[in-house]
C-alpha atoms as a PDB file:
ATOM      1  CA  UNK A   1       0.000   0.000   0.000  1.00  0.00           C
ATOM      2  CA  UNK A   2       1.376   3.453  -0.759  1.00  0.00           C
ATOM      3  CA  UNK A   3       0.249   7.256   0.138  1.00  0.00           C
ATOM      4  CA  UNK A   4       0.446   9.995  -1.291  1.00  0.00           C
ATOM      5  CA  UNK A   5      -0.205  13.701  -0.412  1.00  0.00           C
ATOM      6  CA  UNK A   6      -1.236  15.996  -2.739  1.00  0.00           C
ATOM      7  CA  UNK A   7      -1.408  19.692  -2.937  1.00  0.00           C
ATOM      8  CA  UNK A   8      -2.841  22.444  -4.753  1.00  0.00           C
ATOM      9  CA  UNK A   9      -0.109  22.123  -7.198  1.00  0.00           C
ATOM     10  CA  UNK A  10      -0.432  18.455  -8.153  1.00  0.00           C
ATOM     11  CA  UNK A  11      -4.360  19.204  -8.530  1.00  0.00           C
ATOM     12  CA  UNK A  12      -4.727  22.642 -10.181  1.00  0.00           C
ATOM     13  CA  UNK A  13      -6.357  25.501  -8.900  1.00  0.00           C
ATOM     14  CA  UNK A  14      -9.581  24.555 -10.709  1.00  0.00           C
ATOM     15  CA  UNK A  15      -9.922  21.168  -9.284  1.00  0.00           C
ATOM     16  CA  UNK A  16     -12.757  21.414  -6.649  1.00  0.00           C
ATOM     17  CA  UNK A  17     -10.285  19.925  -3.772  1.00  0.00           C
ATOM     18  CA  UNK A  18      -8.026  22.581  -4.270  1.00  0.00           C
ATOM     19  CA  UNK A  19     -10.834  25.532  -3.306  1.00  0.00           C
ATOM     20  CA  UNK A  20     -12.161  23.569  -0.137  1.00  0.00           C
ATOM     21  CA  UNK A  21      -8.504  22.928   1.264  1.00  0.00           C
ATOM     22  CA  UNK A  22      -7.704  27.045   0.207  1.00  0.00           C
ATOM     23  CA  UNK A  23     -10.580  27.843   2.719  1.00  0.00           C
ATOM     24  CA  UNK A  24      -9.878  25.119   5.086  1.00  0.00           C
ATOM     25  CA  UNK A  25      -6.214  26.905   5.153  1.00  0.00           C
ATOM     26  CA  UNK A  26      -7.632  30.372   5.460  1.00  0.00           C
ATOM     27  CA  UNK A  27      -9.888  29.300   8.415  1.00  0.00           C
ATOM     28  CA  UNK A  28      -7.473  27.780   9.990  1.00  0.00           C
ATOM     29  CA  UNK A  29      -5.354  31.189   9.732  1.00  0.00           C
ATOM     30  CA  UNK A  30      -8.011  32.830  10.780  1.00  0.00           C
ATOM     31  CA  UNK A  31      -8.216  31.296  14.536  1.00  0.00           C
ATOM     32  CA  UNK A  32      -3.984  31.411  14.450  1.00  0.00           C
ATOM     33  CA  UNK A  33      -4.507  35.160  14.413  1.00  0.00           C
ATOM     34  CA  UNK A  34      -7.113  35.339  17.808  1.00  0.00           C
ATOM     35  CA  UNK A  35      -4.499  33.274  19.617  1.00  0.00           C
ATOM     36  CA  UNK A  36      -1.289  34.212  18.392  1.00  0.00           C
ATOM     37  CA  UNK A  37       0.041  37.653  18.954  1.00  0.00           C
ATOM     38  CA  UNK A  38       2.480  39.324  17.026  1.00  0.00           C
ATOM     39  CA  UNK A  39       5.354  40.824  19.102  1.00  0.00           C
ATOM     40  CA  UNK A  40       6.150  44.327  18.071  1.00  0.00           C
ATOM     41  CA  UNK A  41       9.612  45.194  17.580  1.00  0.00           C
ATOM     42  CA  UNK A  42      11.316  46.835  19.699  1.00  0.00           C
END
């Protein structure tokens, strides 16, 4: 048995996989962001 992982790359941006994991990534940025907090610089 063998695995593979593909990305957006190996799909194409117009594959319908690609658009669900682009928003699956941009939710999970979103909650990053409330619970991480940039340090500024000082």
């Amino acid at each position: 048995m063998t695995l593979q992982v593909l990305s957006v790359d190996d799909l194409g941006f117009d594959h319908p996989a690609s658009s669900l994991f682009l928003h699956y990534l941009g939710e999970l940025e979103k909650q990053a962001a409330k619970v991480i907090k940039p340090v500024p610089d000082a």
